[in-house]
Protein backbone atom coordinates (compact mmCIF):
# COMPACT_ATOMS: atom_id res chain seq x y z
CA UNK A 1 -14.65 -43.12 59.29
CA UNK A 2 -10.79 -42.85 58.41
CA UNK A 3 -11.88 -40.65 55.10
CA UNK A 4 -14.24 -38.84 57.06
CA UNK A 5 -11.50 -37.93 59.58
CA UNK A 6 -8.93 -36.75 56.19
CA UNK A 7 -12.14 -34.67 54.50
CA UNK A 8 -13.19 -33.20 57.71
CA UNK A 9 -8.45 -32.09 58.06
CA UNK A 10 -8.85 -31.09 54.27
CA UNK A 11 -11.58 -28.98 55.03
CA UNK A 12 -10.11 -27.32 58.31
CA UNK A 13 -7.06 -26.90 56.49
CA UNK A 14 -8.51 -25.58 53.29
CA UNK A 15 -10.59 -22.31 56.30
CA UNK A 16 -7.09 -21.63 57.98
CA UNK A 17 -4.99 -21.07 54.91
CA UNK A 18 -8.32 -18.48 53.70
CA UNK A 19 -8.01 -17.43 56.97
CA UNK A 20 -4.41 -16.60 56.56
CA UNK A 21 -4.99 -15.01 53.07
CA UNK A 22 -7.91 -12.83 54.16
CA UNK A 23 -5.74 -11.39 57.25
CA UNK A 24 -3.52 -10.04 54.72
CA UNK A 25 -6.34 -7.99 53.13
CA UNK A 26 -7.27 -4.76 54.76
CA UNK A 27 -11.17 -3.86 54.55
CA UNK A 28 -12.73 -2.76 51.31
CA UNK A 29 -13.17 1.02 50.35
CA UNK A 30 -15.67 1.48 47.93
CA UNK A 31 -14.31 4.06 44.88
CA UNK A 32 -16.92 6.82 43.23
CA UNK A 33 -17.45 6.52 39.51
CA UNK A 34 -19.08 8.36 37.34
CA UNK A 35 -21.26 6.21 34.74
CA UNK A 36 -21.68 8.56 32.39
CA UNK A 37 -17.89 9.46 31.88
CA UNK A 38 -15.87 5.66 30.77
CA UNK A 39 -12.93 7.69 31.91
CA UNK A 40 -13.61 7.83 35.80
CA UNK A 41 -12.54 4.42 36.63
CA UNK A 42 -9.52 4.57 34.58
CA UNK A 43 -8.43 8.31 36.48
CA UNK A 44 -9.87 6.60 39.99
CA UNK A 45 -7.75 3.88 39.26
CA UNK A 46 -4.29 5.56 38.29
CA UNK A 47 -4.80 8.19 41.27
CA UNK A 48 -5.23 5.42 43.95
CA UNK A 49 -1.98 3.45 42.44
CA UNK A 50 0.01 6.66 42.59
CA UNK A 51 -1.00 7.46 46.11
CA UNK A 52 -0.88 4.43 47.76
CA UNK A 53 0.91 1.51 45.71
CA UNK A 54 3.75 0.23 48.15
CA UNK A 55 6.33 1.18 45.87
CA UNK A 56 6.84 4.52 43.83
CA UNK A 57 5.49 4.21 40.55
CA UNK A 58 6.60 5.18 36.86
CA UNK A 59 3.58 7.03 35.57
CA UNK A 60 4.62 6.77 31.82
CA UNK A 61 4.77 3.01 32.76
CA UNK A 62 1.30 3.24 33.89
CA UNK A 63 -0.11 5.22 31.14
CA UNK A 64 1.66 2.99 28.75
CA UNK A 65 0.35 -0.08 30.13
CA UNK A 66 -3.36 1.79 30.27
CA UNK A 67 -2.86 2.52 26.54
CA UNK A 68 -1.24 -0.87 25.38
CA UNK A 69 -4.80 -2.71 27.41
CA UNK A 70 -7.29 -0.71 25.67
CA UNK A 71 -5.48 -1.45 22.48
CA UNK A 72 -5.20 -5.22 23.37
CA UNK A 73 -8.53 -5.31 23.76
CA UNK A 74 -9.44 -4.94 20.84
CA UNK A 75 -8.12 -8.50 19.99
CA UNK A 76 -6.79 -7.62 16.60
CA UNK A 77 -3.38 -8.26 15.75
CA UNK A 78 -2.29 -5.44 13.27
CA UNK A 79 -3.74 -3.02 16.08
CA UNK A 80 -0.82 -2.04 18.39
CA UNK A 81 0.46 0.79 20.58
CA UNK A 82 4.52 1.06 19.84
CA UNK A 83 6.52 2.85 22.47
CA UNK A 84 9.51 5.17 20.92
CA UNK A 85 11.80 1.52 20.26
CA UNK A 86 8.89 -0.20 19.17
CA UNK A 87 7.92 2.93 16.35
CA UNK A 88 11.36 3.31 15.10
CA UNK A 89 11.32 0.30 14.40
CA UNK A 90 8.13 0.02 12.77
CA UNK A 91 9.27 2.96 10.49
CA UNK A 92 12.52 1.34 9.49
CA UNK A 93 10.93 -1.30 8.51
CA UNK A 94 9.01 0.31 5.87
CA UNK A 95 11.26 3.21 4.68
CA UNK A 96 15.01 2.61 5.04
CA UNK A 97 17.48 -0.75 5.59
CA UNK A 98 17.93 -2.25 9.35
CA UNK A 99 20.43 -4.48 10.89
CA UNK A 100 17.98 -8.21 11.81
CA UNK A 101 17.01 -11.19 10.07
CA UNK A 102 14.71 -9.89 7.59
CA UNK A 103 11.14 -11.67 8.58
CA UNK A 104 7.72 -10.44 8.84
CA UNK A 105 5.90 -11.77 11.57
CA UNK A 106 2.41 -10.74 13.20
CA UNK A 107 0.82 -12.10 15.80
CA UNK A 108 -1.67 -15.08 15.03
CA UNK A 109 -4.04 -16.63 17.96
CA UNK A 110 -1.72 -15.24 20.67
CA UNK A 111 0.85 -16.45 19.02
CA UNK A 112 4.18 -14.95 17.39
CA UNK A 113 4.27 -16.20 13.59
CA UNK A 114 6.04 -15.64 10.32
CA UNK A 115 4.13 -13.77 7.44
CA UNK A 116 7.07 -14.54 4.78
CA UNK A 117 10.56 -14.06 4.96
CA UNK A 118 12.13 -11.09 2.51
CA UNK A 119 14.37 -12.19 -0.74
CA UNK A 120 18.11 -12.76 0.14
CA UNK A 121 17.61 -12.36 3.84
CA UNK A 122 19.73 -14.42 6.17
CA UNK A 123 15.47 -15.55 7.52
CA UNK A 124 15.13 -16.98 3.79
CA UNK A 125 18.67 -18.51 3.47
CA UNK A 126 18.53 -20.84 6.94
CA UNK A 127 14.39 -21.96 5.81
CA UNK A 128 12.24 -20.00 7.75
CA UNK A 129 9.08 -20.37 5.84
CA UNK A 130 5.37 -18.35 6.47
CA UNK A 131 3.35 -19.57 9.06
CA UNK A 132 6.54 -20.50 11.37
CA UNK A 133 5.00 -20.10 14.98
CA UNK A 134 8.00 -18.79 16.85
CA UNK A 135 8.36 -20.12 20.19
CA UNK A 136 11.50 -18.81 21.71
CA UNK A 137 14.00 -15.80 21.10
CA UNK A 138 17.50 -16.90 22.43
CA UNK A 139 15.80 -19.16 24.42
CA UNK A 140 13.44 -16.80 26.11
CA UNK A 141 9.83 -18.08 25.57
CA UNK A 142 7.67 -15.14 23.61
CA UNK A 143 4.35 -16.26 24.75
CA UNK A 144 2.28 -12.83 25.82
CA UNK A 145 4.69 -10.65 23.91
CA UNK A 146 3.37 -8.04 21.44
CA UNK A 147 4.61 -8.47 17.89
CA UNK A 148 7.35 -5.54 18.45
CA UNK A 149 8.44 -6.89 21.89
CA UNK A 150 9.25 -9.85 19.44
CA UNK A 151 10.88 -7.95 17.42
CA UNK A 152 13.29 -6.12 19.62
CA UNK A 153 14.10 -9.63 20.87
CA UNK A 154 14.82 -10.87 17.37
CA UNK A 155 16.47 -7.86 15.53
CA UNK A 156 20.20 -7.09 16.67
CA UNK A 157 23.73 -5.41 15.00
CA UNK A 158 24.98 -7.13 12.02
CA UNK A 159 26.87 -10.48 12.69
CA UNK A 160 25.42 -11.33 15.84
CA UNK A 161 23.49 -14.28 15.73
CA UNK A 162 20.17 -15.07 17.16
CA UNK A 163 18.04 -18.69 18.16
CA UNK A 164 14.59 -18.96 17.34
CA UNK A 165 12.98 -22.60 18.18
CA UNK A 166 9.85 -22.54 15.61
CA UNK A 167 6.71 -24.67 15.50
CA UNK A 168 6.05 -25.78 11.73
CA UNK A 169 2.77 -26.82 10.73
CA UNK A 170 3.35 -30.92 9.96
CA UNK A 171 6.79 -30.82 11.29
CA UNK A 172 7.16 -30.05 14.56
CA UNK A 173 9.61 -27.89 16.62
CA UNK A 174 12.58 -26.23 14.62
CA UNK A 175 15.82 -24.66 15.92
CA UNK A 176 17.40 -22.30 13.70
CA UNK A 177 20.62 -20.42 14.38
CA UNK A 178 20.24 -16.80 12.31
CA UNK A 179 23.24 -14.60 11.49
CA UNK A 180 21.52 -11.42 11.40
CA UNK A 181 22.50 -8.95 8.56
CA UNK A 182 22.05 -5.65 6.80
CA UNK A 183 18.40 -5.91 5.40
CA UNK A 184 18.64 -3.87 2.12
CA UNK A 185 15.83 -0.97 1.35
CA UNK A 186 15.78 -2.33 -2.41
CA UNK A 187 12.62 -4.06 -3.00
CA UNK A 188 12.42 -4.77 -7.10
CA UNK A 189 14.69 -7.38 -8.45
CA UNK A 190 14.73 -7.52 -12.43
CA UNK A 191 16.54 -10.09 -15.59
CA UNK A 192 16.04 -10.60 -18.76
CA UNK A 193 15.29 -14.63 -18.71
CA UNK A 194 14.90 -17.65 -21.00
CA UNK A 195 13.13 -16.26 -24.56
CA UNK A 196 13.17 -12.80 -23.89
CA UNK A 197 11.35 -12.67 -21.15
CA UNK A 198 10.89 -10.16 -18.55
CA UNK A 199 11.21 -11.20 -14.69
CA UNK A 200 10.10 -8.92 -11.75
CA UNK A 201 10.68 -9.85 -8.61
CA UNK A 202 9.08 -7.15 -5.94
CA UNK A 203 9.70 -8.28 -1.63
CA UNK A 204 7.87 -5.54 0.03
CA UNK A 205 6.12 -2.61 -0.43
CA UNK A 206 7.64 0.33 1.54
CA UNK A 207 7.92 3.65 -0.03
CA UNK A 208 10.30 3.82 -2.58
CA UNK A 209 8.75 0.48 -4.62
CA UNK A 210 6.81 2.20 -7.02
CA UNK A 211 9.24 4.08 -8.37
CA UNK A 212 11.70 1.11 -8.58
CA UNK A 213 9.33 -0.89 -10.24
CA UNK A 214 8.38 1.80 -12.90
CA UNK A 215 12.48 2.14 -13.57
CA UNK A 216 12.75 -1.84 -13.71
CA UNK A 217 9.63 -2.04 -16.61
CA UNK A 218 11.54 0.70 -18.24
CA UNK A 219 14.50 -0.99 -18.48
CA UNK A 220 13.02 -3.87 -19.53
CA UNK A 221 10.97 -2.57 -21.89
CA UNK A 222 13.81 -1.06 -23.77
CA UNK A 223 15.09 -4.48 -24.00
CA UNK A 224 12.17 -5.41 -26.03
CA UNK A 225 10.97 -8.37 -23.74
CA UNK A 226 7.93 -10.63 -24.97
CA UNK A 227 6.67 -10.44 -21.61
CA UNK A 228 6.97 -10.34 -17.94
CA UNK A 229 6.53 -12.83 -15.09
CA UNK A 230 5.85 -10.43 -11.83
CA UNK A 231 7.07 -12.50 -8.31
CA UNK A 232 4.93 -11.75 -5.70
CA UNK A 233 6.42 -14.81 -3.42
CA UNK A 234 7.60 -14.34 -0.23
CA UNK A 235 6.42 -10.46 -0.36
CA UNK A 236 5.02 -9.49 3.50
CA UNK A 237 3.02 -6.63 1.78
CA UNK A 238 3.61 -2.91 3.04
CA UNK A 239 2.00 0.15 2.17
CA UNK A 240 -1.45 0.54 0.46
CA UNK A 241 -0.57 3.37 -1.75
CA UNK A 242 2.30 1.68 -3.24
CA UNK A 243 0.19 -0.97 -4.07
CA UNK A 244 -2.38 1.13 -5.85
CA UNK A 245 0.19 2.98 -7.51
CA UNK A 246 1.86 -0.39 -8.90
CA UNK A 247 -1.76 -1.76 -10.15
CA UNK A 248 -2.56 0.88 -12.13
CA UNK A 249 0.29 0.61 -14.33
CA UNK A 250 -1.05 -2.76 -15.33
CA UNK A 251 -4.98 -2.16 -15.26
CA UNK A 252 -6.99 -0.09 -17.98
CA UNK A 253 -7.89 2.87 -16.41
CA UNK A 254 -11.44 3.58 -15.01
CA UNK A 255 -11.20 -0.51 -13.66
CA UNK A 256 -11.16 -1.31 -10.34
CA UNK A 257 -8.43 -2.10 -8.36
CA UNK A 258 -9.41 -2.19 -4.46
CA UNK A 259 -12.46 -1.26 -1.96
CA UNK A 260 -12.25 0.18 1.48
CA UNK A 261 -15.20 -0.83 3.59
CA UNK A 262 -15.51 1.22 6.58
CA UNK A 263 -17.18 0.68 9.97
CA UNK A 264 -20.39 1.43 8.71
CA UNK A 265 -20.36 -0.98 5.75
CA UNK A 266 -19.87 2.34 3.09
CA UNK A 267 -17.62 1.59 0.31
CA UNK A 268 -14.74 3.30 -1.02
CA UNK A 269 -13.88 2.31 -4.78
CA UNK A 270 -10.11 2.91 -5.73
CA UNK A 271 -10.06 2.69 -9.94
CA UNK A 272 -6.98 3.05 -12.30
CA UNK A 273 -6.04 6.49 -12.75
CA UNK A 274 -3.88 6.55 -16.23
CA UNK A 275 -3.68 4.63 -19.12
CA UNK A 276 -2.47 1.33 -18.53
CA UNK A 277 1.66 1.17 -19.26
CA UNK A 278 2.51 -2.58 -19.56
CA UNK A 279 0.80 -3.70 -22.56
CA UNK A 280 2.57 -7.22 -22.89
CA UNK A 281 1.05 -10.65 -21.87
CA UNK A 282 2.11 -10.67 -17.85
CA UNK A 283 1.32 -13.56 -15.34
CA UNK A 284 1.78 -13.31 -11.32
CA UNK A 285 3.63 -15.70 -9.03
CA UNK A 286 1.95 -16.01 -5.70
CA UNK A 287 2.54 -18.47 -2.55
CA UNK A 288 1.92 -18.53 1.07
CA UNK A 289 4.13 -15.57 1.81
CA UNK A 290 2.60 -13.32 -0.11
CA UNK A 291 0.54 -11.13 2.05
CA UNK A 292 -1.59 -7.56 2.91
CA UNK A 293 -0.67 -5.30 -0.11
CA UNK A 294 0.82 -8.34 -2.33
CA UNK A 295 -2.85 -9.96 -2.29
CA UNK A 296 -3.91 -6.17 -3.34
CA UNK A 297 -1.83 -6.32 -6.52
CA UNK A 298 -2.46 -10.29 -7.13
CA UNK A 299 -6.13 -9.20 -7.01
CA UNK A 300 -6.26 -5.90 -8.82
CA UNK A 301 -4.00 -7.76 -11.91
CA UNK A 302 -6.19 -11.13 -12.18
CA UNK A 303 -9.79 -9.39 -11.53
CA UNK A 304 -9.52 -6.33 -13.41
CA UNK A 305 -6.76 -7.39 -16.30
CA UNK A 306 -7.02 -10.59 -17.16
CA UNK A 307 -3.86 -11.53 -16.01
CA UNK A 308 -3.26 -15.40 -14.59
CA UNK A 309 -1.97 -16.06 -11.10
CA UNK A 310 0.70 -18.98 -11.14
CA UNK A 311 1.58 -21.04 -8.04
CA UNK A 312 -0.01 -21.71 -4.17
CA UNK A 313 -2.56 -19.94 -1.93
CA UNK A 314 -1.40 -16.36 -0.55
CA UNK A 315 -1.57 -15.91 2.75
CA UNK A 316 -4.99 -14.17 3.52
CA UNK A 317 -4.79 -10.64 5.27
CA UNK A 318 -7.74 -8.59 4.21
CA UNK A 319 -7.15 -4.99 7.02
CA UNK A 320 -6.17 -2.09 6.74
CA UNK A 321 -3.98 -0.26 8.94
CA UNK A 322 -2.66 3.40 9.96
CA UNK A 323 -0.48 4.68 12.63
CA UNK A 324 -0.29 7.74 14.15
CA UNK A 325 2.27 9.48 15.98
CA UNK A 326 2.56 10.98 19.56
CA UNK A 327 4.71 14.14 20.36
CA UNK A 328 6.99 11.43 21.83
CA UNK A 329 7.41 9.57 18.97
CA UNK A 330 5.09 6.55 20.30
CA UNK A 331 2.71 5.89 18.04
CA UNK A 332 -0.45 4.10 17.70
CA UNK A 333 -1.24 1.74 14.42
CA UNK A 334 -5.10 0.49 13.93
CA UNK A 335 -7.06 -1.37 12.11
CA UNK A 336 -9.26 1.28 9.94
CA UNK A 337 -11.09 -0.54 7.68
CA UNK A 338 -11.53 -4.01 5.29
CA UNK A 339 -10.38 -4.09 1.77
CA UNK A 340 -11.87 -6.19 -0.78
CA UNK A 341 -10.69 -7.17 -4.08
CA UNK A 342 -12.14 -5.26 -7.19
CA UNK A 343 -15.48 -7.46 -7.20
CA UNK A 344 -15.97 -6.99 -3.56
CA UNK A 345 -14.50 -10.44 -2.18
CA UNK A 346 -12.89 -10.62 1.11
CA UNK A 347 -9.99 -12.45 1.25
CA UNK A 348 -9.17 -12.33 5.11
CA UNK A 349 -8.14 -15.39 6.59
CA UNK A 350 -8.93 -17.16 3.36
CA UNK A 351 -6.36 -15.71 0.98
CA UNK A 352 -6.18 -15.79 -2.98
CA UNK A 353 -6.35 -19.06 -4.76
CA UNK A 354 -4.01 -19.27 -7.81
CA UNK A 355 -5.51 -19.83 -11.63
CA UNK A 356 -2.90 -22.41 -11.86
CA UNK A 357 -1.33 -24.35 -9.39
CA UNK A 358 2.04 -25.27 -8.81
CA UNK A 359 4.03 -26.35 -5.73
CA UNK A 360 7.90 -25.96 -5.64
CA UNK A 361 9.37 -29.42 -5.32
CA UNK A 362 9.48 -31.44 -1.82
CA UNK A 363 13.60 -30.94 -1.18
CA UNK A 364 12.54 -26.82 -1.22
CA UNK A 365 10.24 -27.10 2.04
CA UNK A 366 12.90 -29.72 4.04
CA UNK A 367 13.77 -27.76 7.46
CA UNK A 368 16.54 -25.92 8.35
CA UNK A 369 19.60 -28.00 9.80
CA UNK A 370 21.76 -26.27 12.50
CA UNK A 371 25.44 -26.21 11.79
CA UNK A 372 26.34 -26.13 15.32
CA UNK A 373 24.64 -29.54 15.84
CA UNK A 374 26.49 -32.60 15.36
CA UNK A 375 24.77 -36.06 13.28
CA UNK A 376 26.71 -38.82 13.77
CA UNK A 377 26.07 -42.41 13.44
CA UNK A 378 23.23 -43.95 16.29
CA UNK A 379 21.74 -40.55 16.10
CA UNK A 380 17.63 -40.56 15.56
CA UNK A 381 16.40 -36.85 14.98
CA UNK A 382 14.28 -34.94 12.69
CA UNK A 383 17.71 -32.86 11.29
CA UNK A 384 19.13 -36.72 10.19
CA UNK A 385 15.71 -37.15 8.19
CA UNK A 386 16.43 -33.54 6.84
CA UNK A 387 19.89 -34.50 5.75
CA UNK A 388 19.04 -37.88 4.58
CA UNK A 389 16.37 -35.91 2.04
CA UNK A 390 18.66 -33.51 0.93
CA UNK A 391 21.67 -35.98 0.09
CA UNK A 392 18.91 -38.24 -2.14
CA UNK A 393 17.89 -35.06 -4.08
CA UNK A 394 21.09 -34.51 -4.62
CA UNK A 395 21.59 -37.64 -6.13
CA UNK A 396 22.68 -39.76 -3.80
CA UNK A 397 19.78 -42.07 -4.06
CA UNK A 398 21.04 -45.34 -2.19
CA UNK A 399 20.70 -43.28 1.39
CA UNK A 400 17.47 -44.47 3.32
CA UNK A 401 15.47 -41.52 4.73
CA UNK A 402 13.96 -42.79 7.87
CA UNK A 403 15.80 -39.95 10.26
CA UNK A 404 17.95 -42.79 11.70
CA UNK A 405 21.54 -42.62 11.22
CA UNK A 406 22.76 -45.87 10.24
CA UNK A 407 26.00 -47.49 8.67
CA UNK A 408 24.70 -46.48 5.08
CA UNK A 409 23.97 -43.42 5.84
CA UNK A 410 27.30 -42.73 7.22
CA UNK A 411 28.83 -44.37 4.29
CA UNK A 412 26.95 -41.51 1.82
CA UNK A 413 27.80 -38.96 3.72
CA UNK A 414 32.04 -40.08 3.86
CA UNK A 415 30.79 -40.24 -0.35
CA UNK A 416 29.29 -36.69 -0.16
CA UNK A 417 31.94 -35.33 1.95
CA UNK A 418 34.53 -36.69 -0.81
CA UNK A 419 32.95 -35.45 -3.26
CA UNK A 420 32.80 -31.66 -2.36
CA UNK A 421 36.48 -31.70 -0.85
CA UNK A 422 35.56 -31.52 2.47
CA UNK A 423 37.21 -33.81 5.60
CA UNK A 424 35.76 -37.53 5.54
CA UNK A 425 34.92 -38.32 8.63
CA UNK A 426 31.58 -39.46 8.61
CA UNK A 427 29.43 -36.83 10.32
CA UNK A 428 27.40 -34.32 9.32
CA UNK A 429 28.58 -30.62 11.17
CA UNK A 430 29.60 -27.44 10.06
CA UNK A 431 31.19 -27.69 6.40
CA UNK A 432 29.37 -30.35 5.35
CA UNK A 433 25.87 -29.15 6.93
CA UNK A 434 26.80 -25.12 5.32
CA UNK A 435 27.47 -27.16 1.61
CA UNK A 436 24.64 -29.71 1.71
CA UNK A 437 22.22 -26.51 2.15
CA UNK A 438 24.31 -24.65 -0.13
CA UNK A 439 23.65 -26.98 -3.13
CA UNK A 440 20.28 -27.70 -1.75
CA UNK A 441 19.30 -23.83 -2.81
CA UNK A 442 21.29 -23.74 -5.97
CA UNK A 443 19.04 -26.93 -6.77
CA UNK A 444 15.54 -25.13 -5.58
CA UNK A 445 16.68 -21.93 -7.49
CA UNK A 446 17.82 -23.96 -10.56
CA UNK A 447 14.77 -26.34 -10.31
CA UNK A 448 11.84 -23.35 -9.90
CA UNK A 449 8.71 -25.18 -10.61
CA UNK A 450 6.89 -22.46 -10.28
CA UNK A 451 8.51 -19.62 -12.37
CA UNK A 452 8.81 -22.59 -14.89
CA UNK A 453 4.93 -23.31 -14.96
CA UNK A 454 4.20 -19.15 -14.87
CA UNK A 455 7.02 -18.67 -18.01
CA UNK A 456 4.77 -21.71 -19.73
CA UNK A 457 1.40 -19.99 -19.22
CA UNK A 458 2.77 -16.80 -19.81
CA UNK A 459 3.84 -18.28 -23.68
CA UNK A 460 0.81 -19.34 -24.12
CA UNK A 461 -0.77 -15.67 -24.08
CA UNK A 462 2.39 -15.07 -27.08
């Protein structure tokens, strides 16, 4: 009788409060429509929100939100609308320098994640590796933000310094403190390396990276180099044409180097224009982080020349996209079509696996430690497992690596700290977090697994 008495005061309750709601509501006008123009309700729609929203209203605001929904609804990440910011930015990125971090990112399942971070970038020197789910900007959560609301949050003047907490596959959450910097428009790093061999190292594709990568075989070429080793690692992909351009300096001509597949399932086939110029044994460097117009070039190379790819599954982005530009400088970039490798595979979502496979070693995937934070003894975090791994590959072997900060591991790390000329005191902050990851990459870049397994395929074509 008691719980009859409470379900009977639920239910009263539960009518009032509707009550309450619904006397808030004035009657319902029915709106006209015309069904056979999709246009009506959107026009009925902004006229009665102009005339009788409670506040004035912005009417850019409204036809920018109008635009950015039917774009959202398409529910395809490289399709966006880009205010004036939003397409400056999106053109810096692909034909001049710009003050940020230097990451790629898209967005990924409503989520805001890292394609691959560019070569010498202050993203690459703290760890951020692809895949990286970002979480928060200073902070600031980014959950429902477009991919450039993201990254007007992230980019910022050089020397300022900007938070991202990160979600990493296997890891967990990740705080990294980024410097941001002067992100350089060169995109083709070149040496002359161990037998007189050729290394190319290419980070994007924006519009000048043909050109430098025809000037950097030149120059190598009058060297007299055995061979090359092309680095496609880490490269976010760009521009299509770039791509083409760059394959058909390694491809016979007449072979094919991509497919466009259109709405309607009709196939364009893009073939090697000119005579092939490299004529020396070549093998490709791929990983994760090589996306979009990278995979293009990975493909067109192995598929139509022969040539071996060397190291870990790209990354898997098989659209293509084009913008186009307002009179206000907004813009609009789509999804147009799906390319497909020279024998018609699509590698969307599935990416490129290598011919051979090597992995970097495990110290070159540890995560990022923050300098700001302080490890001390009785501490228990993922950073003190972090530093624990990085003091054993550097040699320090006696250190246990269980992410608890004990009396031996504070005794390695007065032994480290000794050792480099720093203050012994025990803890790991500042100095002795900036030199442990300092060493840390001079070991990954001195230790290469990967450019060491694609130089030993590579003489094997000699």
């Amino acid at each position: 009788m008691k719980n009859s008495k409470l379900l009977i005061s639920v239910i009263v309750t539960a009518i009032i409060t509707a009550g309450i709601t619904y006397n808030v509501v004035q009657p319902r006008e029915s709106v006209s429509s015309n069904p056979d123009d999709p246009f009506s309700k959107l026009r009925s729609t902004y006229d009665i929100l102009q005339s009788n929203y409670y506040k004035d209203v912005d009417t850019n605001k409204l036809v920018e939100g109008a635009i950015k929904g039917m774009v959202d609804s398409l529910e395809d990440p490289y399709s966006v609308y880009m205010d004036v910011e939003e397409a400056k930015s999106f053109s810096e990125n692909i034909s001049s320098s710009f003050e940020g971090i230097g990451a790629e990112i898209q967005e990924s399942n409503g989520s805001i994640m890292i394609v691959s971070p560019i070569k010498g970038s202050p993203a690459e020197e703290v760890g951020l590796k692809p895949k990286d789910v970002i979480l928060k900007v200073n902070d600031e959560s980014v959950e429902g933000l477009s991919v450039n609301e993201a990254v007007l949050k992230i980019r910022g003047e050089k020397g300022t310094k900007v938070n991202l907490l990160v979600q990493r596959a296997g890891v967990g959450e990740l705080t990294f403190s980024i410097t941001r910097d002067t992100i350089p428009l060169e995109t083709v790093y070149y040496e002359v390396i161990e037998d007189n061999i050729g290394k190319i190292q290419i980070t994007k594709f924006s519009e000048t990276t043909g050109e430098e990568l025809s000037n950097a075989l030149k120059e190598l070429q009058s060297k007299n180099v055995k061979g090359l080793v092309l680095d496609l690692r880490q490269n976010p992909g760009g521009l299509m044409d770039q791509a083409l351009l760059m394959s058909d300096l390694f491809v016979d001509k007449g072979e094919n180097i991509l497919q466009v597949e259109d709405r309607t399932g009709a196939k364009e086939v893009y073939k090697a224009e000119n005579d092939k110029v490299v004529n020396l044994p070549v093998t490709v460097i791929i990983d994760g982080g090589t996306a979009s117009a990278g995979e293009i070039m990975a493909a067109a190379l192995h598929q139509s020349a022969g040539i071996p790819l060397v190291g870990e599954k790209t990354f898997g982005k098989g659209t293509v996209q084009t913008a186009k530009a307002f009179d206000d400088s907004s813009s609009v970039k789509y999804t147009t079509a799906k390319w497909l490798t020279p024998d018609g595979s699509w590698i969307h979502e599935k990416g490129i696996e290598p011919t051979v496979k090597a992995e970097l070693p495990a110290y070159a995937n540890l995560p990022y430690i923050n300098p700001d934070n302080v490890l001390k003894l009785g501490d228990s975090t993922a950073e003190v497992n972090a530093a624990q791994q990085m003091l054993k590959a550097l040699g320090y072997t006696d250190i246990s690596e269980k992410g608890y900060f004990d009396e031996n591991t504070e005794k390695v790390v007065k032994q480290f700290q000794e050792d480099q000329g720093l203050t012994v005191d025990g803890k790991i902050t500042k100095d002795t977090t900036i030199k442990l990851i300092e060493l840390i990459q001079n070991k990954i870049k001195d230790n290469d697994t990967q450019l060491e397994k694609a130089i030993s395929v590579l003489k094997e074509q000699l």
